[in-house]
PDB file of N, CA and C in Angstrom:
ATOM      1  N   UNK A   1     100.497 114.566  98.656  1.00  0.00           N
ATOM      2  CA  UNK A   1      99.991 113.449  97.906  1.00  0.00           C
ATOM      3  C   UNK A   1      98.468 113.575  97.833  1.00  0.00           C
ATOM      4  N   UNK A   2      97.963 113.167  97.239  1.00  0.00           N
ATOM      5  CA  UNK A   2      96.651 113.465  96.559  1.00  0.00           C
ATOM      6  C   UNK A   2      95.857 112.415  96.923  1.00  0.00           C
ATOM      7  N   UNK A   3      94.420 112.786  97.634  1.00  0.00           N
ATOM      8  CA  UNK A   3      93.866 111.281  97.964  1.00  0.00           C
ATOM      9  C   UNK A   3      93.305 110.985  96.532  1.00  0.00           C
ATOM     10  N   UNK A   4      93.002 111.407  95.572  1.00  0.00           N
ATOM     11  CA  UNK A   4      92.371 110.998  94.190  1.00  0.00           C
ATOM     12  C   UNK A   4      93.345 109.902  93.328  1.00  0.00           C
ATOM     13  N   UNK A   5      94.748 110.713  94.128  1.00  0.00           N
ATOM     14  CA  UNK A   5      96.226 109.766  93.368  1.00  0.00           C
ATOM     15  C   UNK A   5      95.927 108.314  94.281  1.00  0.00           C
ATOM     16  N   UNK A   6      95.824 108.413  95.184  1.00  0.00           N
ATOM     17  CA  UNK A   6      96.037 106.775  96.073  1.00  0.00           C
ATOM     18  C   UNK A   6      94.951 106.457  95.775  1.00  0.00           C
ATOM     19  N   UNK A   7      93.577 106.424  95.828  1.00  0.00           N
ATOM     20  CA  UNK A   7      92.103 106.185  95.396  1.00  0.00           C
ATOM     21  C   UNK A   7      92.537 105.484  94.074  1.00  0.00           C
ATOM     22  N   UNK A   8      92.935 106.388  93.290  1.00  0.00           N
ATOM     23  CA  UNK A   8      93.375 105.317  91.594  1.00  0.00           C
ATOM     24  C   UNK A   8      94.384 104.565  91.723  1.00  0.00           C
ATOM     25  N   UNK A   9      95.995 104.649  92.537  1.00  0.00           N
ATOM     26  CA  UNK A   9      96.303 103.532  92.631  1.00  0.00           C
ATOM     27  C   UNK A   9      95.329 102.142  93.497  1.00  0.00           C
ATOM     28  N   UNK A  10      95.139 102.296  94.154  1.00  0.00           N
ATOM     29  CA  UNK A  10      94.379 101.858  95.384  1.00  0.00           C
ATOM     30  C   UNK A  10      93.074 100.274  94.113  1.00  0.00           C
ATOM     31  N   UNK A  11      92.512 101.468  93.405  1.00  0.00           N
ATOM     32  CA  UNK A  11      91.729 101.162  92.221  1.00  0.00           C
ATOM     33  C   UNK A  11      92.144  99.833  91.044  1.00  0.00           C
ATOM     34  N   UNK A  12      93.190 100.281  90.700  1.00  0.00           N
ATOM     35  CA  UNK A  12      93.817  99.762  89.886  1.00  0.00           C
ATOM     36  C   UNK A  12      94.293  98.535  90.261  1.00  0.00           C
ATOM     37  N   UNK A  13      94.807  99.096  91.847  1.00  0.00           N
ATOM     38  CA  UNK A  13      95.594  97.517  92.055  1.00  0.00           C
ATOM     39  C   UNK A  13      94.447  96.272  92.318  1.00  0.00           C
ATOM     40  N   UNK A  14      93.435  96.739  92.998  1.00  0.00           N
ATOM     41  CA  UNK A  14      92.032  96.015  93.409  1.00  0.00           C
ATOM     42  C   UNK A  14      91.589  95.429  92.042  1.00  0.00           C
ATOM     43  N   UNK A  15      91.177  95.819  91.067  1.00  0.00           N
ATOM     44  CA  UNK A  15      91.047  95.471  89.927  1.00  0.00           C
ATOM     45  C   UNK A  15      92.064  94.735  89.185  1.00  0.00           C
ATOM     46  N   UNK A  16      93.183  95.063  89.540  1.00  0.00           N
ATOM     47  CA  UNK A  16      94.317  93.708  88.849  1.00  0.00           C
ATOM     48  C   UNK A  16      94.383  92.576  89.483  1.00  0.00           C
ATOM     49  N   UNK A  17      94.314  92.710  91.025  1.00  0.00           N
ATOM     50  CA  UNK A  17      94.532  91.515  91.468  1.00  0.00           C
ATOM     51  C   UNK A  17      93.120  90.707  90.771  1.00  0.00           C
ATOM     52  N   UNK A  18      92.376  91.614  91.323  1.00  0.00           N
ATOM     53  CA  UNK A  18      90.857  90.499  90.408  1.00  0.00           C
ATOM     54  C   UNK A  18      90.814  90.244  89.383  1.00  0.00           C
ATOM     55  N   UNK A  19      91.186  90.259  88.803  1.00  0.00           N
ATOM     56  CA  UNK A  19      91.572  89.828  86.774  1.00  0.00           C
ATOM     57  C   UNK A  19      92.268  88.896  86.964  1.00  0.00           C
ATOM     58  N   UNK A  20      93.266  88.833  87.685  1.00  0.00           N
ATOM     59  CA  UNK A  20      94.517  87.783  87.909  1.00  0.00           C
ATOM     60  C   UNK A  20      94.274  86.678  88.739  1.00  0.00           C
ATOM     61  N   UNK A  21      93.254  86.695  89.220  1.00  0.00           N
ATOM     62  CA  UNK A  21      92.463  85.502  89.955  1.00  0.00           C
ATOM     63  C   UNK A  21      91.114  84.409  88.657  1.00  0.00           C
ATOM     64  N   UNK A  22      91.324  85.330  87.580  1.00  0.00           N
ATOM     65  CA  UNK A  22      89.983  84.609  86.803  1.00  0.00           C
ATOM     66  C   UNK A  22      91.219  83.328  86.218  1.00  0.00           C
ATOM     67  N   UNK A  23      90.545  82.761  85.299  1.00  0.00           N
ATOM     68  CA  UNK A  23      90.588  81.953  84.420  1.00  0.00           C
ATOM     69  C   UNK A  23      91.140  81.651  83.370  1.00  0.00           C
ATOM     70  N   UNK A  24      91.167  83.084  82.963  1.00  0.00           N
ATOM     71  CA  UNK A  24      90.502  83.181  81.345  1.00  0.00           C
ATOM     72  C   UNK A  24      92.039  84.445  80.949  1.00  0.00           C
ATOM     73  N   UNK A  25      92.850  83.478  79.806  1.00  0.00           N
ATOM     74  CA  UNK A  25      94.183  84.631  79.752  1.00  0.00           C
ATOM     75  C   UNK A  25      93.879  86.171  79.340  1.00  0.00           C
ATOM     76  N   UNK A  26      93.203  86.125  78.896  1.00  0.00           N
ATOM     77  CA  UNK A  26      92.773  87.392  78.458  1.00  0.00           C
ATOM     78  C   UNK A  26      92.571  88.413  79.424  1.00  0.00           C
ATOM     79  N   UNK A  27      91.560  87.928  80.659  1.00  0.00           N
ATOM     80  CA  UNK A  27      91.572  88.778  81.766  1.00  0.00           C
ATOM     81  C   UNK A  27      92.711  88.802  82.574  1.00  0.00           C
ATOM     82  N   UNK A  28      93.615  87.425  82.743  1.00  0.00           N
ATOM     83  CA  UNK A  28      94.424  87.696  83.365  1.00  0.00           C
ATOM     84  C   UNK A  28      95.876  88.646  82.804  1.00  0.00           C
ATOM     85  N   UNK A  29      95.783  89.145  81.244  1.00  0.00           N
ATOM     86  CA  UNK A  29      97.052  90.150  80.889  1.00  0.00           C
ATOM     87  C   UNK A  29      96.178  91.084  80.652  1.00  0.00           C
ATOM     88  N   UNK A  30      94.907  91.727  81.153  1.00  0.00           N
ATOM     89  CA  UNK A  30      94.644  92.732  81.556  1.00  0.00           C
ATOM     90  C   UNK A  30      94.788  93.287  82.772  1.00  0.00           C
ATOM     91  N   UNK A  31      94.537  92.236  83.975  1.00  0.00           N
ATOM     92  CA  UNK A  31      95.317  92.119  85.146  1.00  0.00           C
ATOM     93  C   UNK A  31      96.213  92.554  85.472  1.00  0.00           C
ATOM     94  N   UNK A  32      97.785  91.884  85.142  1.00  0.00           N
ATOM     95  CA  UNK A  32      99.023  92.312  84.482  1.00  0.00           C
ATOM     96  C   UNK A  32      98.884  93.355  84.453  1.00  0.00           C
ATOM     97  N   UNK A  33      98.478  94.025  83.073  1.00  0.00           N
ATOM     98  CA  UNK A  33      98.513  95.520  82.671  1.00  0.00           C
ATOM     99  C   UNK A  33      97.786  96.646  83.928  1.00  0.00           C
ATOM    100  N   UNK A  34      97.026  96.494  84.569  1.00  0.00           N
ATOM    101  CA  UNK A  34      96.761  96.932  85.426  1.00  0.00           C
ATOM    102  C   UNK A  34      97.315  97.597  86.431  1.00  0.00           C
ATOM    103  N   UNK A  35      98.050  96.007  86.764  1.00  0.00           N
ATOM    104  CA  UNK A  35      99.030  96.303  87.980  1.00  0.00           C
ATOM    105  C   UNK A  35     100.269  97.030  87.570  1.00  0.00           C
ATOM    106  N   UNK A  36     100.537  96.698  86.464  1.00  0.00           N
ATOM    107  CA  UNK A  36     101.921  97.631  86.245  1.00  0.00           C
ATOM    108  C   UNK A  36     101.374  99.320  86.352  1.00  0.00           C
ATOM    109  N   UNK A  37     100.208  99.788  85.666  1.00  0.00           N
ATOM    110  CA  UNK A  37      99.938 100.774  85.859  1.00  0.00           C
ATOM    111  C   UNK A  37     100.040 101.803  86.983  1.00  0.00           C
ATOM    112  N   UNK A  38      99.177 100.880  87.706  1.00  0.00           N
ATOM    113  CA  UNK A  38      99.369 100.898  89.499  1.00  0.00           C
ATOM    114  C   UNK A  38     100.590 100.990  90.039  1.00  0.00           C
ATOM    115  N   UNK A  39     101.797 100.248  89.897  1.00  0.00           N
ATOM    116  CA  UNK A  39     103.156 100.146  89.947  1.00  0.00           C
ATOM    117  C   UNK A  39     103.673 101.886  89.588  1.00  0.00           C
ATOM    118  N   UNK A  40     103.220 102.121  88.245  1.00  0.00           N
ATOM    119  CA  UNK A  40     104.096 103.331  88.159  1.00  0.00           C
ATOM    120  C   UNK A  40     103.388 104.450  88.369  1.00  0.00           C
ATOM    121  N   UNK A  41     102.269 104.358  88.743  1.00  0.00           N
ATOM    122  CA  UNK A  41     101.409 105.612  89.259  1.00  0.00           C
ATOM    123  C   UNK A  41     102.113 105.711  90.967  1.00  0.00           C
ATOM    124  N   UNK A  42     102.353 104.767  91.709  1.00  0.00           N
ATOM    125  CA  UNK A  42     103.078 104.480  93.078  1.00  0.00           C
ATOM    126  C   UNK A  42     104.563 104.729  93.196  1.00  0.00           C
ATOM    127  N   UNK A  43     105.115 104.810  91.737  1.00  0.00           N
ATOM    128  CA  UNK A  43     106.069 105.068  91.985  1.00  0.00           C
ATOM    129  C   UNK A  43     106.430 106.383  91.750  1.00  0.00           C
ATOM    130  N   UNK A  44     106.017 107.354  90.960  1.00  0.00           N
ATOM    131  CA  UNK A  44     105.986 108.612  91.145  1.00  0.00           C
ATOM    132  C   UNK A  44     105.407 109.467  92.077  1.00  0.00           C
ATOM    133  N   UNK A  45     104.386 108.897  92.564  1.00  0.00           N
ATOM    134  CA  UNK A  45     103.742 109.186  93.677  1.00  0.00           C
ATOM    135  C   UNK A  45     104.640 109.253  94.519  1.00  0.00           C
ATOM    136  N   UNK A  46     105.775 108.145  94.782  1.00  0.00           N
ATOM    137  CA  UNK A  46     106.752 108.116  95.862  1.00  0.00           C
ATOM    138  C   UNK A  46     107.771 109.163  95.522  1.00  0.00           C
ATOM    139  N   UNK A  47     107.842 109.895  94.445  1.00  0.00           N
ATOM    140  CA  UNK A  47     108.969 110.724  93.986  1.00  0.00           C
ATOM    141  C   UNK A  47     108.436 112.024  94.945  1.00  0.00           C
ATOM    142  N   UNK A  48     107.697 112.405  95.174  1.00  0.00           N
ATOM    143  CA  UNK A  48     107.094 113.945  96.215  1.00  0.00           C
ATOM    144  C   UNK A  48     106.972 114.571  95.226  1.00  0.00           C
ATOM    145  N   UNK A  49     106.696 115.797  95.663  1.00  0.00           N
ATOM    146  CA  UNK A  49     106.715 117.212  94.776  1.00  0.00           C
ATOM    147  C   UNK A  49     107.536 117.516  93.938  1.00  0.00           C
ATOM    148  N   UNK A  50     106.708 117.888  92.593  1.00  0.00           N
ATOM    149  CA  UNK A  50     107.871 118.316  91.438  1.00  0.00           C
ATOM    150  C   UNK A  50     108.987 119.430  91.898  1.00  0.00           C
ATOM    151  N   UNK A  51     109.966 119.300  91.172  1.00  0.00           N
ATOM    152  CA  UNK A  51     111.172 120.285  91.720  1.00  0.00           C
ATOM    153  C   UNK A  51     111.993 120.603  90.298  1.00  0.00           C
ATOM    154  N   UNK A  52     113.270 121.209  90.620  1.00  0.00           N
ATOM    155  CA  UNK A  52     113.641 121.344  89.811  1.00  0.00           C
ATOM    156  C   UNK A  52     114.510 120.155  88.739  1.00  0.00           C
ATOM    157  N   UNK A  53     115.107 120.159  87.263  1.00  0.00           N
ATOM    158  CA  UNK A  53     115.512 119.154  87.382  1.00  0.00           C
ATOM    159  C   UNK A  53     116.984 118.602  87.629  1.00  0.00           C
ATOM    160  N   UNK A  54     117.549 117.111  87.869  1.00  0.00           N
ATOM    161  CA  UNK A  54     118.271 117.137  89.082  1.00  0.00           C
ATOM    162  C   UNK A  54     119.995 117.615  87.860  1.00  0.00           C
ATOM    163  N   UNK A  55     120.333 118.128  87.335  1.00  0.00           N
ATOM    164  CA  UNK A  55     121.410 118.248  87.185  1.00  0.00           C
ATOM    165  C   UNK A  55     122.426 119.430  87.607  1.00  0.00           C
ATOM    166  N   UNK A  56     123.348 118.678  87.643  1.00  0.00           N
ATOM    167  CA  UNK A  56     124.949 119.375  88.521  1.00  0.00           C
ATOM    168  C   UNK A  56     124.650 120.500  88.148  1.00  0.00           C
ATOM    169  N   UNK A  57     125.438 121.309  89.453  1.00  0.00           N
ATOM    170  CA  UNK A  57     125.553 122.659  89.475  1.00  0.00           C
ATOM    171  C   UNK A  57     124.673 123.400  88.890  1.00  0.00           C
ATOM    172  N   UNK A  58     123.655 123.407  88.766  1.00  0.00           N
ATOM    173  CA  UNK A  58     122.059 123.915  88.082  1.00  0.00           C
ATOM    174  C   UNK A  58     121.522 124.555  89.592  1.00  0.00           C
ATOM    175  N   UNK A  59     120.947 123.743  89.864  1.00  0.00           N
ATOM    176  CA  UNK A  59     119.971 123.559  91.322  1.00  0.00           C
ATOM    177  C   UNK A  59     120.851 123.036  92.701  1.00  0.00           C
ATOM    178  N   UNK A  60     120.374 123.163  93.395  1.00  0.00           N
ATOM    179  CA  UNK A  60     120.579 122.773  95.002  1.00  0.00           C
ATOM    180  C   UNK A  60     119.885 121.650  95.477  1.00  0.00           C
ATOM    181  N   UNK A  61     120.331 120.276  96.340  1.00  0.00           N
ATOM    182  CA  UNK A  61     119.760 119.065  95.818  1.00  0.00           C
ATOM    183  C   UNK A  61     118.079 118.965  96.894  1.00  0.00           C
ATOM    184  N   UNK A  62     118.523 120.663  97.738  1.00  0.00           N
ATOM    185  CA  UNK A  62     116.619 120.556  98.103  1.00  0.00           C
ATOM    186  C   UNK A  62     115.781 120.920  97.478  1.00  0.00           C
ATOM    187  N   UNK A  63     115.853 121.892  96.063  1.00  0.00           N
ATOM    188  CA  UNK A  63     115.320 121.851  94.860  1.00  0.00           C
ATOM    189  C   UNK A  63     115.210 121.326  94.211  1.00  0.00           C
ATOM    190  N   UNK A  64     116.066 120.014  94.324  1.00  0.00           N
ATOM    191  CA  UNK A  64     115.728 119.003  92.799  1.00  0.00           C
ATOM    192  C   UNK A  64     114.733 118.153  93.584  1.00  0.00           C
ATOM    193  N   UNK A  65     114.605 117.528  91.991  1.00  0.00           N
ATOM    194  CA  UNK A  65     113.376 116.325  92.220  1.00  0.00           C
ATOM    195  C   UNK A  65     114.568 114.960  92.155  1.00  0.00           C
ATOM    196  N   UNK A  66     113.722 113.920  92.885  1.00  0.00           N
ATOM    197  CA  UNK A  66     114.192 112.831  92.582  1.00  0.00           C
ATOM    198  C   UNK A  66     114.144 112.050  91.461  1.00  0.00           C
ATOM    199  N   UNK A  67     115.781 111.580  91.174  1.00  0.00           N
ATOM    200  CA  UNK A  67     115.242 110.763  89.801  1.00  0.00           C
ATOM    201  C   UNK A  67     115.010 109.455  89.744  1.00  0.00           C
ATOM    202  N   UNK A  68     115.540 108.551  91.230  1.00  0.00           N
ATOM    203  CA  UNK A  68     115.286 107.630  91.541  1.00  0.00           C
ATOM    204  C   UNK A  68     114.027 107.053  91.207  1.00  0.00           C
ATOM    205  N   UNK A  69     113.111 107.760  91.514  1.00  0.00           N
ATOM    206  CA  UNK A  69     111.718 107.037  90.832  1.00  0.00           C
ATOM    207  C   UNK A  69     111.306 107.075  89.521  1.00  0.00           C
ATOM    208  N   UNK A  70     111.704 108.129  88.836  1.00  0.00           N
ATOM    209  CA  UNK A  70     111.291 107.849  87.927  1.00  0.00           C
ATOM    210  C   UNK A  70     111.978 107.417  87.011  1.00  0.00           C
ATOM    211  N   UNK A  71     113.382 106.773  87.164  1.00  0.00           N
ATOM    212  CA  UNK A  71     114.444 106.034  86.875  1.00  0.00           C
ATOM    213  C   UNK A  71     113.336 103.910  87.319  1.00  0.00           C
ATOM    214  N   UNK A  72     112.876 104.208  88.611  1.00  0.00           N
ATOM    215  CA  UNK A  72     112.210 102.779  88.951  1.00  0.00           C
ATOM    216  C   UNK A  72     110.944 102.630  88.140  1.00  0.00           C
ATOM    217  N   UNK A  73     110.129 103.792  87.457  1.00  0.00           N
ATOM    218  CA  UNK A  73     109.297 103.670  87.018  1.00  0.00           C
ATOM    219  C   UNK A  73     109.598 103.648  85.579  1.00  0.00           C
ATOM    220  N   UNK A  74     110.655 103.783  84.800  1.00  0.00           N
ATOM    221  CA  UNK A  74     110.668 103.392  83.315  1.00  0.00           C
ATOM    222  C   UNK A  74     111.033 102.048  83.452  1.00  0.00           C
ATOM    223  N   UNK A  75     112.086 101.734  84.799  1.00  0.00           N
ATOM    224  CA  UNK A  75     111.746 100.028  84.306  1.00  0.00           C
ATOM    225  C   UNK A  75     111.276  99.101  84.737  1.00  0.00           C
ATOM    226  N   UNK A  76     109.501  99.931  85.295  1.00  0.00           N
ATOM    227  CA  UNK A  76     108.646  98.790  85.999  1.00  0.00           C
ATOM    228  C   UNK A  76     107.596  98.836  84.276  1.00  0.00           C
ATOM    229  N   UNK A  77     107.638  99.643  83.313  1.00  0.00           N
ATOM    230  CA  UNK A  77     107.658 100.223  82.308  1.00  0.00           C
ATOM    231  C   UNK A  77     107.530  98.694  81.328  1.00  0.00           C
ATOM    232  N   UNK A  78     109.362  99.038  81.597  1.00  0.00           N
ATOM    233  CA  UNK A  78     109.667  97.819  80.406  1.00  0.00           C
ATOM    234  C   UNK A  78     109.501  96.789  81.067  1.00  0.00           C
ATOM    235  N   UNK A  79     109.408  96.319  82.659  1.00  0.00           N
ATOM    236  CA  UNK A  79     109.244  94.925  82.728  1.00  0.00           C
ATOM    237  C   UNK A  79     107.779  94.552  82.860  1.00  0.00           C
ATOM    238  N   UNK A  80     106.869  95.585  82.619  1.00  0.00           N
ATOM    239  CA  UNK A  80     105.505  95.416  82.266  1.00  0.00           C
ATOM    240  C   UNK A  80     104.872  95.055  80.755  1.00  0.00           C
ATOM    241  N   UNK A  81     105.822  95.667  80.105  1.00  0.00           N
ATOM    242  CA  UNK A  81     105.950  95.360  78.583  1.00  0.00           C
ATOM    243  C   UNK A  81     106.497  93.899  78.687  1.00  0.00           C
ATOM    244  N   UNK A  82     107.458  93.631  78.843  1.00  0.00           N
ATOM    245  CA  UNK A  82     108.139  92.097  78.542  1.00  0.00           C
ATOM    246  C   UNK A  82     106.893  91.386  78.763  1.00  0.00           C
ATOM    247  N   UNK A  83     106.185  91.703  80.015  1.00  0.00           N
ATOM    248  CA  UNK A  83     105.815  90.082  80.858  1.00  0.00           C
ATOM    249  C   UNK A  83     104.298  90.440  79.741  1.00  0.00           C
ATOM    250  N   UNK A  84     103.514  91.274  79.580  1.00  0.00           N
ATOM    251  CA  UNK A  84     102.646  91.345  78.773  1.00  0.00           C
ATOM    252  C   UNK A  84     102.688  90.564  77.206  1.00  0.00           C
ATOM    253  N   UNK A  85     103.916  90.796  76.724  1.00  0.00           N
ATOM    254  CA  UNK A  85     104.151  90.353  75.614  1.00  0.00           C
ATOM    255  C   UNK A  85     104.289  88.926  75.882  1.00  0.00           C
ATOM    256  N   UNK A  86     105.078  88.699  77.140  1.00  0.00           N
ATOM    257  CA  UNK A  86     105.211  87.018  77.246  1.00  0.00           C
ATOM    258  C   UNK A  86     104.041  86.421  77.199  1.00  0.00           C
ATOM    259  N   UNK A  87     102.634  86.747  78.186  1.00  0.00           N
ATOM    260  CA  UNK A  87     101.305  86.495  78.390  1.00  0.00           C
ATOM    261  C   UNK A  87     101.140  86.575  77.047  1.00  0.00           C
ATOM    262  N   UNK A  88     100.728  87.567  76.012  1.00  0.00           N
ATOM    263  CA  UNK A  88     100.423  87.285  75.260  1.00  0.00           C
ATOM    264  C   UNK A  88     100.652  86.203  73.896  1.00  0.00           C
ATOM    265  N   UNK A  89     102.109  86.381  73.922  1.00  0.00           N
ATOM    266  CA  UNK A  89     102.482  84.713  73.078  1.00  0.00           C
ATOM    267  C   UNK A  89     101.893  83.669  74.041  1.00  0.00           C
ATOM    268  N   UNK A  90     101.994  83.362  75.145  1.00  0.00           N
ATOM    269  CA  UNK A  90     101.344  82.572  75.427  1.00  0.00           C
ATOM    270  C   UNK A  90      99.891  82.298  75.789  1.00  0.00           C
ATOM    271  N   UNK A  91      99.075  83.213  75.701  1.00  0.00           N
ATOM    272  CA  UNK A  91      97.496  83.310  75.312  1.00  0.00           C
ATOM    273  C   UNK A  91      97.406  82.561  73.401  1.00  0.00           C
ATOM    274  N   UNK A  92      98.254  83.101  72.806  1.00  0.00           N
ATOM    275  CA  UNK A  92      98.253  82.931  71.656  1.00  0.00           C
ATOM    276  C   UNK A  92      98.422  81.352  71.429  1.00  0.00           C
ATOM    277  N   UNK A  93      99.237  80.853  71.858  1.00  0.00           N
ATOM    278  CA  UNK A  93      99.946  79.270  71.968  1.00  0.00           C
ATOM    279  C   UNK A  93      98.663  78.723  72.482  1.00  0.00           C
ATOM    280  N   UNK A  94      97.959  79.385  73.663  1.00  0.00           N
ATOM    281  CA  UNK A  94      97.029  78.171  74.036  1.00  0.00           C
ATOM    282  C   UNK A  94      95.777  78.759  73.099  1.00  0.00           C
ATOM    283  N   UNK A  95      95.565  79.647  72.898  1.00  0.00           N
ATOM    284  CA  UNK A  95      94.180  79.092  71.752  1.00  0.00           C
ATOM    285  C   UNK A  95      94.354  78.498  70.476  1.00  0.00           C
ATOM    286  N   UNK A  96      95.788  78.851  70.190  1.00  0.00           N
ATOM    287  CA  UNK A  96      95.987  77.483  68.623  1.00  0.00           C
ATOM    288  C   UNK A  96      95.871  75.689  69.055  1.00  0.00           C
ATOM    289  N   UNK A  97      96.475  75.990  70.374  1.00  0.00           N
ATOM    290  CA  UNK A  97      96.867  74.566  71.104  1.00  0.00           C
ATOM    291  C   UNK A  97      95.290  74.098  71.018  1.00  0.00           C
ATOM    292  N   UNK A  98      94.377  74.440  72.319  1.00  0.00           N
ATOM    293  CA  UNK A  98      93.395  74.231  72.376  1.00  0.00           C
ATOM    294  C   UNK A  98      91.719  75.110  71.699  1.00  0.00           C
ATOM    295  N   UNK A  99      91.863  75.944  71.474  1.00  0.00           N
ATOM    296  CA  UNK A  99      91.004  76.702  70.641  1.00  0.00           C
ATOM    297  C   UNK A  99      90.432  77.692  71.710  1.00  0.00           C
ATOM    298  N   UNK A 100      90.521  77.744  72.597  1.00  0.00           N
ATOM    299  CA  UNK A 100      89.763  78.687  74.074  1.00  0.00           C
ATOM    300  C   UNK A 100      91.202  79.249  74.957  1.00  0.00           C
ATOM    301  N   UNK A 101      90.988  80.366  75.582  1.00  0.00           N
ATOM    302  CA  UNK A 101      92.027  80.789  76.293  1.00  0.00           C
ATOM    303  C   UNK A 101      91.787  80.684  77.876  1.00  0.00           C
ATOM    304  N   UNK A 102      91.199  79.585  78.464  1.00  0.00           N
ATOM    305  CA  UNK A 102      90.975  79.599  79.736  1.00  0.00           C
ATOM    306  C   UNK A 102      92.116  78.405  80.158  1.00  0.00           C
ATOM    307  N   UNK A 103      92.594  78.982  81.468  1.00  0.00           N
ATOM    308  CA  UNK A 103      93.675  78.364  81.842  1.00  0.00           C
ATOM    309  C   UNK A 103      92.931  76.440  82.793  1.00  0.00           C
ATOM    310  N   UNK A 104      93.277  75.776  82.189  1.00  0.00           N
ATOM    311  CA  UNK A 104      92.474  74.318  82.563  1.00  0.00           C
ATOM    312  C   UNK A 104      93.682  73.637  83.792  1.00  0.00           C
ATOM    313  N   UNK A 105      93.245  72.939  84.796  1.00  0.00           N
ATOM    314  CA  UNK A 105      93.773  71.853  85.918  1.00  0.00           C
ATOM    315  C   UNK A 105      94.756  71.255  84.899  1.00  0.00           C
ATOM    316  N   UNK A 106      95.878  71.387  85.627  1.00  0.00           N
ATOM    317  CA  UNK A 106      96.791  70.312  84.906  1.00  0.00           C
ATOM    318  C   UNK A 106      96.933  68.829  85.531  1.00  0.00           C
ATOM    319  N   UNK A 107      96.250  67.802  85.223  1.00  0.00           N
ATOM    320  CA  UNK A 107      95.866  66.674  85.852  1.00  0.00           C
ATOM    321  C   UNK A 107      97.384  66.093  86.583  1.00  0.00           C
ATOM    322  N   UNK A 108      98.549  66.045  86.003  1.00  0.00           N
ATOM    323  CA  UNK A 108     100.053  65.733  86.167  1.00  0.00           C
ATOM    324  C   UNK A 108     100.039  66.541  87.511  1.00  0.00           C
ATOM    325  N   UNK A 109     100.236  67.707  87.697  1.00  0.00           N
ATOM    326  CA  UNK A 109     100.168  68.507  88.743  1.00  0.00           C
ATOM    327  C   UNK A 109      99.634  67.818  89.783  1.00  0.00           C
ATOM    328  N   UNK A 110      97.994  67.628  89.830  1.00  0.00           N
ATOM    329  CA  UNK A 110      97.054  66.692  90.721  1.00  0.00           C
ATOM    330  C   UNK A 110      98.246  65.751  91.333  1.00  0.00           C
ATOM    331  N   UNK A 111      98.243  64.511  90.114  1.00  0.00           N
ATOM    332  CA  UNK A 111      98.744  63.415  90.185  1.00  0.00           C
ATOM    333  C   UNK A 111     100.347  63.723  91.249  1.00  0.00           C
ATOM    334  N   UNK A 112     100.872  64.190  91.303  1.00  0.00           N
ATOM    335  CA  UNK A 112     102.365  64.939  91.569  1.00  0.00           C
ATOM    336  C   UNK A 112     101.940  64.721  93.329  1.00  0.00           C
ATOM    337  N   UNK A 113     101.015  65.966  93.035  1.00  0.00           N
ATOM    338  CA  UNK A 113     100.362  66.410  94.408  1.00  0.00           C
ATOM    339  C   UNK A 113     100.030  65.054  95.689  1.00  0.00           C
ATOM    340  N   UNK A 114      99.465  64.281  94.610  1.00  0.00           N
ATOM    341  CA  UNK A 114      98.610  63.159  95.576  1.00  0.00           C
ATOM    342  C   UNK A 114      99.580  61.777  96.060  1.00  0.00           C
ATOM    343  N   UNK A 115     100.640  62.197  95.159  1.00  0.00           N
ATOM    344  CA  UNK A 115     102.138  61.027  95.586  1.00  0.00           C
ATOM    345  C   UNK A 115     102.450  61.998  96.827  1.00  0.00           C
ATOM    346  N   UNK A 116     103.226  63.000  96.638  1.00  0.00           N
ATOM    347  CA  UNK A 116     103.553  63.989  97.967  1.00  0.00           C
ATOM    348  C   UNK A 116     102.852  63.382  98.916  1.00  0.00           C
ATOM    349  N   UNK A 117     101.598  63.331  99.093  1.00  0.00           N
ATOM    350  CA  UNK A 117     100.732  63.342 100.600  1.00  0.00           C
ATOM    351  C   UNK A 117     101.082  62.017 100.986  1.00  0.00           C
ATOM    352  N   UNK A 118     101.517  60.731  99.874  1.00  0.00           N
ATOM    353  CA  UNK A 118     101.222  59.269 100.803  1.00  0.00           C
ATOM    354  C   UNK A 118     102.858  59.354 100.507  1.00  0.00           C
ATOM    355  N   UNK A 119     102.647  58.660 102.659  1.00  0.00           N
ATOM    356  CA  UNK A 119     103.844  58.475 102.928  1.00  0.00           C
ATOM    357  C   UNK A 119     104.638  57.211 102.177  1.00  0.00           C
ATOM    358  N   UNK A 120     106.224  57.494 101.912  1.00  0.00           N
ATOM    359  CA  UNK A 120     107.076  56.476 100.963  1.00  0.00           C
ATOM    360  C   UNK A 120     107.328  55.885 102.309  1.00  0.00           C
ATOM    361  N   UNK A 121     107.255  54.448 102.003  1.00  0.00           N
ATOM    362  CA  UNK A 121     107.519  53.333 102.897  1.00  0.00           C
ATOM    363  C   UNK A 121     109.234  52.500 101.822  1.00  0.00           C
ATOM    364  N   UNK A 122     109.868  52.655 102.941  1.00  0.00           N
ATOM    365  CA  UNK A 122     111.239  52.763 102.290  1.00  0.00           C
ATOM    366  C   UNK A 122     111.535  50.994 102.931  1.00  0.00           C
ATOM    367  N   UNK A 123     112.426  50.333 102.404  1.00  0.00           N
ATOM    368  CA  UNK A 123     112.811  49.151 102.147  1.00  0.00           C
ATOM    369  C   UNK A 123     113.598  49.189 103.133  1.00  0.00           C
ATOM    370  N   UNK A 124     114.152  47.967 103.946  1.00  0.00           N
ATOM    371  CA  UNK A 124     115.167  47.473 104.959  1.00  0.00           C
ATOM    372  C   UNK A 124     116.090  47.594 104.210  1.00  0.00           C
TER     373      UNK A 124
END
């Protein structure tokens, strides 16, 4: 394994989580995109050394490569695609909604929150 390979996952993921902590949707489905990157750079990474490829009676299965990962990495793939596309209709929804894409306090939430803390005094 390559320290340049873990250095860029390593990279990537540091940088997604920090996108995904802002505000602002835009940074946060770059975020997203990030991390999925990271995701499938880790997951081939986890596959080892290239080998041969894995089909019957071809190779011997200490010559093949695993396909397990890169079977996990087409569909960290597509579920990086879905959730991107979801973020993005919904980046889209909130700047028609409100005209800015920064994610705002949902006051209801607050309000929710601040019943939780006081204790219900229940009736005889």
């Amino acid at each position: 394994m390559s320290i340049a390979l873990l250095a860029a996952i390593g990279g990537l993921t540091a940088v997604g989580v920090y996108l995904i902590t802002a505000r602002s949707l835009s940074r946060i489905i770059l975020g997203f995109s990030l991390l999925g990157h990271a995701t499938v750079l880790a997951l081939l990474t986890a596959g080892g050394p290239a080998g041969d490829a894995p089909i019957a009676d071809r190779t011997t299965a200490a010559d093949a490569s695993n396909p397990v990962p890169q079977a996990l990495a087409l569909t960290a793939i597509v579920i990086s695609f879905g959730l991107t596309l979801f973020l993005l209709a919904l980046a889209r929804r909130q700047q028609d909604h409100t005209g800015d894409d920064l994610v705002e306090d949902d006051l209801e939430d607050r309000r929710v929150a601040q019943d939780i803390d006081e204790p219900v005094m229940e009736s005889p």
